[in-house]
PDB file of N, CA and C in Angstrom:
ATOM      1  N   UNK A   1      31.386 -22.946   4.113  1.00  0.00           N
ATOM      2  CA  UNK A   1      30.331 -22.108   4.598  1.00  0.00           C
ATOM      3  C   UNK A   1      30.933 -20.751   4.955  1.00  0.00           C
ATOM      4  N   UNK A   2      30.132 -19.819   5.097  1.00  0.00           N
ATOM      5  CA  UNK A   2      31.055 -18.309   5.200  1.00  0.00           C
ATOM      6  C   UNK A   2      29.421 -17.644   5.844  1.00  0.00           C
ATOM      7  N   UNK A   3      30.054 -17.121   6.552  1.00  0.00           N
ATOM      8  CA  UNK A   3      29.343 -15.833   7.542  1.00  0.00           C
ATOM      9  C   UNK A   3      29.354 -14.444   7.458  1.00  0.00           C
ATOM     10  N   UNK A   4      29.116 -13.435   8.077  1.00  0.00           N
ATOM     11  CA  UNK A   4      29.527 -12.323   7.972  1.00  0.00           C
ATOM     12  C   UNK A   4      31.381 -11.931   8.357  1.00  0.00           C
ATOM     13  N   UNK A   5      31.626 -12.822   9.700  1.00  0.00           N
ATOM     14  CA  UNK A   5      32.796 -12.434  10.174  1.00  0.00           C
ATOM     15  C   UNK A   5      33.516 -13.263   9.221  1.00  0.00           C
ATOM     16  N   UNK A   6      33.698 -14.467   8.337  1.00  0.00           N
ATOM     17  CA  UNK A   6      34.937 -15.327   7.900  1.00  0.00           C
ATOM     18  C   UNK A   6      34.219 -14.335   6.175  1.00  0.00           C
ATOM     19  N   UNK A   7      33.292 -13.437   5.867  1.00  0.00           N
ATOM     20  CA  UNK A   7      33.491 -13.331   4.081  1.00  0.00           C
ATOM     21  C   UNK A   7      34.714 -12.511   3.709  1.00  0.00           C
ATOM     22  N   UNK A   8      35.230 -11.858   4.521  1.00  0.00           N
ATOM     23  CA  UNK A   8      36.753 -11.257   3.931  1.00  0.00           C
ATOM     24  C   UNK A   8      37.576 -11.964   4.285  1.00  0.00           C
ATOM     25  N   UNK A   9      37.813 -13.052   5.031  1.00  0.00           N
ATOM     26  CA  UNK A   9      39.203 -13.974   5.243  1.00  0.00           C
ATOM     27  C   UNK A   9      39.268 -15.188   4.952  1.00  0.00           C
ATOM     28  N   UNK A  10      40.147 -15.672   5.259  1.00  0.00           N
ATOM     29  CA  UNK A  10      40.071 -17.233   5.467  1.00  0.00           C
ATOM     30  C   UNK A  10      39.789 -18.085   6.451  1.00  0.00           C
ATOM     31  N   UNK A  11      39.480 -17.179   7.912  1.00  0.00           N
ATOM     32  CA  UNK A  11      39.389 -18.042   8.817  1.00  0.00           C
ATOM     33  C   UNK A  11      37.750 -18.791   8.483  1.00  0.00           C
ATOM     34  N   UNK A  12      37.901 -20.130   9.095  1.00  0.00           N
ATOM     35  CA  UNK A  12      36.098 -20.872   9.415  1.00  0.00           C
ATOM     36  C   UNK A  12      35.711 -20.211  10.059  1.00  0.00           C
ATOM     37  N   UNK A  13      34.187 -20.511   9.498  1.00  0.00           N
ATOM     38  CA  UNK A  13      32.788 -20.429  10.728  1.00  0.00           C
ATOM     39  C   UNK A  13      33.091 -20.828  11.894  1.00  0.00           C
ATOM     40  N   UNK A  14      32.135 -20.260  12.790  1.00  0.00           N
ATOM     41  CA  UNK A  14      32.844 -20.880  14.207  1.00  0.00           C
ATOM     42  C   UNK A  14      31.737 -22.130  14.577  1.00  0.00           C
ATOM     43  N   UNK A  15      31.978 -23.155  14.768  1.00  0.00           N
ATOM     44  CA  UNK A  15      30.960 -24.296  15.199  1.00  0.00           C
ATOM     45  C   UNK A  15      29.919 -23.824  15.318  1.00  0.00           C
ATOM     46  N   UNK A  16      29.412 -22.964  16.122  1.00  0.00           N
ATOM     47  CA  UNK A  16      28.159 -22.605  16.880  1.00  0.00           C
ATOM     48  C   UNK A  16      26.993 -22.651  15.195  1.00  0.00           C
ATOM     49  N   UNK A  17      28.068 -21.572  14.385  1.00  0.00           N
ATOM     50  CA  UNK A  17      27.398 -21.031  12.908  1.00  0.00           C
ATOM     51  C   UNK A  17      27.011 -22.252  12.545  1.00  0.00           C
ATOM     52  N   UNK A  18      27.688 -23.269  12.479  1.00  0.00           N
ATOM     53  CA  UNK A  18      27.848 -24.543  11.222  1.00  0.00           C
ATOM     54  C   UNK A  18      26.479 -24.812  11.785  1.00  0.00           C
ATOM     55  N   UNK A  19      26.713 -25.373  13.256  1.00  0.00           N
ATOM     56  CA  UNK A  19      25.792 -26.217  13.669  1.00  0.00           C
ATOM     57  C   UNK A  19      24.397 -25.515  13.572  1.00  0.00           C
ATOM     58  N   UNK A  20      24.327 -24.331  14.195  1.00  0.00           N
ATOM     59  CA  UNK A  20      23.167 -23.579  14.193  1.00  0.00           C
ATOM     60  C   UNK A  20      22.396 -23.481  12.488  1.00  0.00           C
ATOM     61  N   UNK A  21      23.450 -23.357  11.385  1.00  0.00           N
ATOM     62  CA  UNK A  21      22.855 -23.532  10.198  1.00  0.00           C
ATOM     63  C   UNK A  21      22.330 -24.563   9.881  1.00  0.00           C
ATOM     64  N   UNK A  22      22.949 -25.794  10.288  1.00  0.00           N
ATOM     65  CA  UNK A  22      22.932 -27.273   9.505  1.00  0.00           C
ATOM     66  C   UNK A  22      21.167 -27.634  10.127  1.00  0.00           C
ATOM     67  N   UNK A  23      21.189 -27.017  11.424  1.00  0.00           N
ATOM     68  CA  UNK A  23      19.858 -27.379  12.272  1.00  0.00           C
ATOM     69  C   UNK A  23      18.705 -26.877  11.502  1.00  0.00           C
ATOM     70  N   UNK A  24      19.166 -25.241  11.202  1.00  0.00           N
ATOM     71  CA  UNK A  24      18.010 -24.477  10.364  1.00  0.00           C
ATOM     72  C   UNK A  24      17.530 -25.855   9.031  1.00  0.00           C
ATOM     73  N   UNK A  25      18.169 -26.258   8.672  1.00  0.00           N
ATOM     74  CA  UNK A  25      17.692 -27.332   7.589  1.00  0.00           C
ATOM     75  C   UNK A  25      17.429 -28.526   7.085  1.00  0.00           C
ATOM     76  N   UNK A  26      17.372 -28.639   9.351  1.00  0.00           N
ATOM     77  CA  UNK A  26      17.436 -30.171   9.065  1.00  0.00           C
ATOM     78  C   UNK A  26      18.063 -31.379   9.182  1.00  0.00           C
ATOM     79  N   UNK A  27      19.059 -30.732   9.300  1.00  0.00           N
ATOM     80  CA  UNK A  27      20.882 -31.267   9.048  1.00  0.00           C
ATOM     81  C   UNK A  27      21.493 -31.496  10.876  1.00  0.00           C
ATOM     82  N   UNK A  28      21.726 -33.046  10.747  1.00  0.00           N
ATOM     83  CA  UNK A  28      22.720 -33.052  12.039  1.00  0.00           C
ATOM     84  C   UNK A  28      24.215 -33.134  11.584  1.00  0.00           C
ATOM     85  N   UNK A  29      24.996 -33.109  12.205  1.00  0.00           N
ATOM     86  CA  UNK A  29      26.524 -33.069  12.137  1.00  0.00           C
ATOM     87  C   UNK A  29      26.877 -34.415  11.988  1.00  0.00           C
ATOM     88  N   UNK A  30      25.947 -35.299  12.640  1.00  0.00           N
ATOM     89  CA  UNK A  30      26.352 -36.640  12.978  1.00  0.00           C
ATOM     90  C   UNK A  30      25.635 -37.413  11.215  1.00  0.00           C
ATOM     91  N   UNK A  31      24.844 -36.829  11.174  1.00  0.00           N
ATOM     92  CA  UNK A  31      24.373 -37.469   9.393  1.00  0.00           C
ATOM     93  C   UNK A  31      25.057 -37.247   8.712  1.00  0.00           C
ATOM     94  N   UNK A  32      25.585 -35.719   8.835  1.00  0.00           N
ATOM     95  CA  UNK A  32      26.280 -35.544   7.821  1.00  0.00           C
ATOM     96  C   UNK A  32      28.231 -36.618   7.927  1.00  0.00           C
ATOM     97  N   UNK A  33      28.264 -36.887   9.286  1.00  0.00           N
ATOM     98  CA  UNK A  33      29.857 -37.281   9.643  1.00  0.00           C
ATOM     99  C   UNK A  33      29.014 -38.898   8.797  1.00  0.00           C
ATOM    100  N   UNK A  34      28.146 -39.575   9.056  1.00  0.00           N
ATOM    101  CA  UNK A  34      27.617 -40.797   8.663  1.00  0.00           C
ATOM    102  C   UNK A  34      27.480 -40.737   7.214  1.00  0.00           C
ATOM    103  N   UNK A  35      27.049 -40.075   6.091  1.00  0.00           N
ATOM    104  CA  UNK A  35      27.204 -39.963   4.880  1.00  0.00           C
ATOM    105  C   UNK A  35      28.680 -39.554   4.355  1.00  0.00           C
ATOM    106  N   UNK A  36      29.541 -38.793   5.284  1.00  0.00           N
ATOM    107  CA  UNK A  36      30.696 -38.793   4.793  1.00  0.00           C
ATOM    108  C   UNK A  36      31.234 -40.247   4.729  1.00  0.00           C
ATOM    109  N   UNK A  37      31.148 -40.747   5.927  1.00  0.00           N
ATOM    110  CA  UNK A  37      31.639 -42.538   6.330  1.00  0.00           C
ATOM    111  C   UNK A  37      31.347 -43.180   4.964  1.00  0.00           C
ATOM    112  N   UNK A  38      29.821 -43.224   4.393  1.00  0.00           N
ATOM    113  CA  UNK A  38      29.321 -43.480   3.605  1.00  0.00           C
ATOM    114  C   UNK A  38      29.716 -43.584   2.248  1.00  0.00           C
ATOM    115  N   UNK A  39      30.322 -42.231   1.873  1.00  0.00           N
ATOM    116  CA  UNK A  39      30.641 -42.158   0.963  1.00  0.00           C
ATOM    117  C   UNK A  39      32.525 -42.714   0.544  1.00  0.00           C
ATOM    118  N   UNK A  40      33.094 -42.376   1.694  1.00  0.00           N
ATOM    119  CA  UNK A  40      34.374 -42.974   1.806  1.00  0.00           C
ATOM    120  C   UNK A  40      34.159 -44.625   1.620  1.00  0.00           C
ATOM    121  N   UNK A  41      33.518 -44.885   2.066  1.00  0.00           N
ATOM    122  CA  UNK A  41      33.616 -46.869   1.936  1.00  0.00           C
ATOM    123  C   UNK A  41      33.112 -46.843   0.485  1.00  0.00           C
ATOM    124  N   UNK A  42      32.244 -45.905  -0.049  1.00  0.00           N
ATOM    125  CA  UNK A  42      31.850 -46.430  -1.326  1.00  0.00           C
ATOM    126  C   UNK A  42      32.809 -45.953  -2.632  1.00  0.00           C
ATOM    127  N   UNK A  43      34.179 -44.661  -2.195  1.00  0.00           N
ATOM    128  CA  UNK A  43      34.937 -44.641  -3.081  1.00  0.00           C
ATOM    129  C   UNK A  43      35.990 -45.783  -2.419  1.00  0.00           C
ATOM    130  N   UNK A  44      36.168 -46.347  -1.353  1.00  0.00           N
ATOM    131  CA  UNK A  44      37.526 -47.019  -1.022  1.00  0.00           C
ATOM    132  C   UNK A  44      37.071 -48.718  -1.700  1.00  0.00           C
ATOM    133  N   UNK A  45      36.095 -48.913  -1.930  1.00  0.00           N
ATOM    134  CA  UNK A  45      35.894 -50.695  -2.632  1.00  0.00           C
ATOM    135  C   UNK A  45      35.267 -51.414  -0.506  1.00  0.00           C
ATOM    136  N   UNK A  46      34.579 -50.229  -0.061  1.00  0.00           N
ATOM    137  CA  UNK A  46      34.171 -50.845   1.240  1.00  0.00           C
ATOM    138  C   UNK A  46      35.544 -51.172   1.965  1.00  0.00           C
ATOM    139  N   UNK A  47      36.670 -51.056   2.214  1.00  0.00           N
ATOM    140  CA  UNK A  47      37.606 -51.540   3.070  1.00  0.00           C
ATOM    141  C   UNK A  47      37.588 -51.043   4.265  1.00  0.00           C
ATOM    142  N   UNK A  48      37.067 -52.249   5.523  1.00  0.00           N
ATOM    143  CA  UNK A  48      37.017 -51.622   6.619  1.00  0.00           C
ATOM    144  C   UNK A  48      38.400 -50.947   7.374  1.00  0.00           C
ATOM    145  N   UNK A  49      39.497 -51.657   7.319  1.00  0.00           N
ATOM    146  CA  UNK A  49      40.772 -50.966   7.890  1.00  0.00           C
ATOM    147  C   UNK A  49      41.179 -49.766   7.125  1.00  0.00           C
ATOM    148  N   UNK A  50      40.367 -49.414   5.722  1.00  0.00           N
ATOM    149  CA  UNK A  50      40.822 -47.948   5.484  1.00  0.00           C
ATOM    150  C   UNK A  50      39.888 -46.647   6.294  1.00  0.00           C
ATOM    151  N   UNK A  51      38.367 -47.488   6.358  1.00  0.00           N
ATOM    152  CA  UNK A  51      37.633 -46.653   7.006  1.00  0.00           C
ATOM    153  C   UNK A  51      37.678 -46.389   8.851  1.00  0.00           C
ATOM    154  N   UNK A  52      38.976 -47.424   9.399  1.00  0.00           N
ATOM    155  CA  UNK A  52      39.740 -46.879  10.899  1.00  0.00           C
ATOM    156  C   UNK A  52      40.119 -46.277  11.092  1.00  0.00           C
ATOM    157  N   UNK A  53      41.028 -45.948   9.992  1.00  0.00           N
ATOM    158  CA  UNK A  53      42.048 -45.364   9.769  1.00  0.00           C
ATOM    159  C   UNK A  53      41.858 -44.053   9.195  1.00  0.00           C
ATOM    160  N   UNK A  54      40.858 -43.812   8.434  1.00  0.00           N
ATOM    161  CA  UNK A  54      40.464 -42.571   8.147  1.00  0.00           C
ATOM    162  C   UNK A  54      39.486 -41.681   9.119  1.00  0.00           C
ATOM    163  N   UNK A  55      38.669 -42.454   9.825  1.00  0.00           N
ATOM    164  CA  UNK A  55      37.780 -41.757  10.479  1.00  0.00           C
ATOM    165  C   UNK A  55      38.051 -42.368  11.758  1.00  0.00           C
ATOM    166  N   UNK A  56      38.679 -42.859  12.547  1.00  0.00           N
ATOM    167  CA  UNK A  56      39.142 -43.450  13.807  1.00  0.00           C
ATOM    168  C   UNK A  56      37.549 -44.207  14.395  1.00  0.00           C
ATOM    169  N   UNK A  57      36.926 -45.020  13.816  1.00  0.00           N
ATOM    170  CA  UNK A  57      35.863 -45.869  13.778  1.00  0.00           C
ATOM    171  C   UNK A  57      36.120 -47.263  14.785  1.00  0.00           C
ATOM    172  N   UNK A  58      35.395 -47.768  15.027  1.00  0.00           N
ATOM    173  CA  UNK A  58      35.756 -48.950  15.821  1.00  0.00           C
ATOM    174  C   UNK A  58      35.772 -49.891  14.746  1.00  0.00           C
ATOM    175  N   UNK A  59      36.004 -51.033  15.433  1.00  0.00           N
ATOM    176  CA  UNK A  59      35.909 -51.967  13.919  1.00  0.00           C
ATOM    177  C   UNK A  59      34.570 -52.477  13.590  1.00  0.00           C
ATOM    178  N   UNK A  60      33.995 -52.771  14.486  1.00  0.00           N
ATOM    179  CA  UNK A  60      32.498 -53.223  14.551  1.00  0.00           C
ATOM    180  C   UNK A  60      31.545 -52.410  13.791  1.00  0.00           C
ATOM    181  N   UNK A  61      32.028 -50.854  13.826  1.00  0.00           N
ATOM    182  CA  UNK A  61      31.156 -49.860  13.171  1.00  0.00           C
ATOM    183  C   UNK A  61      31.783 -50.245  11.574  1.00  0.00           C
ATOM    184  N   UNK A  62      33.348 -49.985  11.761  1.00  0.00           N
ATOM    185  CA  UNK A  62      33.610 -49.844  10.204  1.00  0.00           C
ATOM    186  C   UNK A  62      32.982 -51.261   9.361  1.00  0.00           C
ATOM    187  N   UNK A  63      33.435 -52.606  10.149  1.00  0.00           N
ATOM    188  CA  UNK A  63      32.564 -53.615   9.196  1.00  0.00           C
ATOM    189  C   UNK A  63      30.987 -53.238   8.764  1.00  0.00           C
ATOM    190  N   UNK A  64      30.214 -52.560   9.525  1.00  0.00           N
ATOM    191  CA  UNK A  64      28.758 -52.130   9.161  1.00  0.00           C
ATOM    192  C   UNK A  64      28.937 -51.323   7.956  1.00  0.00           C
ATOM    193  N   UNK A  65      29.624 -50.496   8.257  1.00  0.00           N
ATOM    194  CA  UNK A  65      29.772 -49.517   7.266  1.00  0.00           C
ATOM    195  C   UNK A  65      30.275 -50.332   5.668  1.00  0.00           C
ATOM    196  N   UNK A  66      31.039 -51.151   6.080  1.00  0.00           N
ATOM    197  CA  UNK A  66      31.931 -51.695   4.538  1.00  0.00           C
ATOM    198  C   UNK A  66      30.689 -52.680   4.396  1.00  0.00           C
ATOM    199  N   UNK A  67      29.965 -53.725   4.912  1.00  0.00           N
ATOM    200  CA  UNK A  67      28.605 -54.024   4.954  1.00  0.00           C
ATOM    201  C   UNK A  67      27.521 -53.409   4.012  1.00  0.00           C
ATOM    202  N   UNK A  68      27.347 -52.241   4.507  1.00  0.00           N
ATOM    203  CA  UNK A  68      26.332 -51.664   4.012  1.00  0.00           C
ATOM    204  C   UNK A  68      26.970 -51.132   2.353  1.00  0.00           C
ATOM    205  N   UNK A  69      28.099 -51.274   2.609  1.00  0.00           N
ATOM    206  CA  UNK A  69      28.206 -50.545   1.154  1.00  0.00           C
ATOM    207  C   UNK A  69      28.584 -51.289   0.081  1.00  0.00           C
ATOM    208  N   UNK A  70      28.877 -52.891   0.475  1.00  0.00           N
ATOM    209  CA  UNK A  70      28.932 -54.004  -0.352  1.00  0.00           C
ATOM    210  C   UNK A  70      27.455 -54.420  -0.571  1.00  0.00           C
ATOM    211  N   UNK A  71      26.815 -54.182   0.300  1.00  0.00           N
ATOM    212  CA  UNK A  71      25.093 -54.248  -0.259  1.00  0.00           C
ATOM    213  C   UNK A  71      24.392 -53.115  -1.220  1.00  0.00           C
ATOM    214  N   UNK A  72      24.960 -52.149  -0.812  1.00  0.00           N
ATOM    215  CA  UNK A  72      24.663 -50.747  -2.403  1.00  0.00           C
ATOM    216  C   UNK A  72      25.194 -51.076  -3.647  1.00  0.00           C
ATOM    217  N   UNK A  73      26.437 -52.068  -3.426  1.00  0.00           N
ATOM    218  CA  UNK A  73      27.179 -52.240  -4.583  1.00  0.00           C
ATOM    219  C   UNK A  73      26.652 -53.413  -5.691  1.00  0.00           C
ATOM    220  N   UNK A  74      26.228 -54.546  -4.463  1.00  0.00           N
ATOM    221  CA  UNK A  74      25.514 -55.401  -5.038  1.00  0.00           C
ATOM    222  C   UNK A  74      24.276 -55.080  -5.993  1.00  0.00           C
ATOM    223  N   UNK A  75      23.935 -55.710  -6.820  1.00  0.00           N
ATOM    224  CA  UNK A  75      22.407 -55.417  -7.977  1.00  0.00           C
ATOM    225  C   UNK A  75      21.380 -56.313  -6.915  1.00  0.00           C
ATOM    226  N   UNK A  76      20.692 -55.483  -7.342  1.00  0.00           N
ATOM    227  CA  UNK A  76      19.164 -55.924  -5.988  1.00  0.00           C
ATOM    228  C   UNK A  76      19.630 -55.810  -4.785  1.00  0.00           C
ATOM    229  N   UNK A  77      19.809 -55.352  -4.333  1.00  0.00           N
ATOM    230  CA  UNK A  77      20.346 -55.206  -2.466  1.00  0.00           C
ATOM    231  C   UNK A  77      19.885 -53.939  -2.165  1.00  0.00           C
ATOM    232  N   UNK A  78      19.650 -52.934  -2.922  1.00  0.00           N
ATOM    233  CA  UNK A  78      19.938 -51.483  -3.054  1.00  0.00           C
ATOM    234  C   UNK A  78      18.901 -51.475  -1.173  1.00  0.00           C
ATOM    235  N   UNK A  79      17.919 -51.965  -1.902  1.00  0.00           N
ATOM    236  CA  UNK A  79      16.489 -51.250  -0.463  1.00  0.00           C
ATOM    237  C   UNK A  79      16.917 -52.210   0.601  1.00  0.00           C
ATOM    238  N   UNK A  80      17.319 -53.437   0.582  1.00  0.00           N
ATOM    239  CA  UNK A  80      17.752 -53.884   2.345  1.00  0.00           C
ATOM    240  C   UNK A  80      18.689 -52.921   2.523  1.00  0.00           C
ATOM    241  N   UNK A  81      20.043 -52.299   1.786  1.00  0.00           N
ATOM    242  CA  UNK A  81      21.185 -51.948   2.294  1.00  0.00           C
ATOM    243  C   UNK A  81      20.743 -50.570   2.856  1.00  0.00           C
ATOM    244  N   UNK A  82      19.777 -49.875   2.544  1.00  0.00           N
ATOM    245  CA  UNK A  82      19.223 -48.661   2.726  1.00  0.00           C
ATOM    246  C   UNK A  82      18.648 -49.039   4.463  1.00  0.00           C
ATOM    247  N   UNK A  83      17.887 -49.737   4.181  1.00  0.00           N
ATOM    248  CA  UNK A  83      17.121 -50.258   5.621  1.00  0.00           C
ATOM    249  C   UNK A  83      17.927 -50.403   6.870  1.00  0.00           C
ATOM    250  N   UNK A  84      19.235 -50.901   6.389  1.00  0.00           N
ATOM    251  CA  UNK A  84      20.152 -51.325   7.239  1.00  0.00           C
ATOM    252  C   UNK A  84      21.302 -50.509   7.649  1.00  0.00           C
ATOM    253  N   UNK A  85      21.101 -49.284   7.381  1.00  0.00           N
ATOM    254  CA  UNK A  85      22.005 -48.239   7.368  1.00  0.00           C
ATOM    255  C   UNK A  85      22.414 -47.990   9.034  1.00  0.00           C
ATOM    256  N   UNK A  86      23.822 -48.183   9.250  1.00  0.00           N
ATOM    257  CA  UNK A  86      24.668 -48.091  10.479  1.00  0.00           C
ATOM    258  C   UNK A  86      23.709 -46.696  11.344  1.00  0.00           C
ATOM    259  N   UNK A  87      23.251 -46.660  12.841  1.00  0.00           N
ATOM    260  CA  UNK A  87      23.323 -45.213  13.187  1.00  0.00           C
ATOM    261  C   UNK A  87      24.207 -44.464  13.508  1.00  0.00           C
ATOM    262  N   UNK A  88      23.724 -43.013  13.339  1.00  0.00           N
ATOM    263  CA  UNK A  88      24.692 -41.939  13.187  1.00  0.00           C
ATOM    264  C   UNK A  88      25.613 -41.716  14.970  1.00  0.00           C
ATOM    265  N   UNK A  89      25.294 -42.459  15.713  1.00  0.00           N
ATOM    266  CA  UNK A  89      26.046 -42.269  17.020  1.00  0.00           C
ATOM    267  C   UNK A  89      26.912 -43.504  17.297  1.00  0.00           C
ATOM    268  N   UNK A  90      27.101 -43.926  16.664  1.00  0.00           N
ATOM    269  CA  UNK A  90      27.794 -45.128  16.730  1.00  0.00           C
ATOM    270  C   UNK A  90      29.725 -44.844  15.891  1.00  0.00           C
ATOM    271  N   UNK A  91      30.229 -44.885  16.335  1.00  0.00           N
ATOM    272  CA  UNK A  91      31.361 -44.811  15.708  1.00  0.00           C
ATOM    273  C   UNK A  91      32.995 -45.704  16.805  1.00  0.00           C
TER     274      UNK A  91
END
């Protein structure tokens, strides 16, 4: 993302920007940290001790998470695994 102050450098947006943008559209930080989760279990084969270890998760969350994404993986599961999707404050 880039602002007025970071378009000539390299430094980041400053939080306030991210967040204040992500809101303009909708977007929490915490959906988006939950679809990242998301997407990590679904390139790692669901392994919950990689998803501890990558995102410092409890284990209880990461089994949901490797859970939910052995149910996306499964054929016919697609709409329970959707239903059953971990919440975003939980980690």
């Amino acid at each position: 993302m880039v602002s007025r102050q970071t378009a000539n450098g390299t430094n980041p947006v400053s939080a306030y920007f991210l967040k204040r943008q992500l809101t303009l559209h909708g977007v929490s930080l915490d959906g988006v940290r939950a679809d990242r989760v998301l997407g990590e279990a679904l390139a790692s084969g669901a392994d919950p001790l990689h998803l501890i270890a990558i995102f410092r998760l409890s284990e209880a969350t990461a089994l949901k998470y490797a859970t939910l994404t052995r149910r996306l993986l499964a054929p016919g599961d697609r709409e329970a695994a959707l239903k059953a999707r971990p919440p975003h404050s939980q980690r």
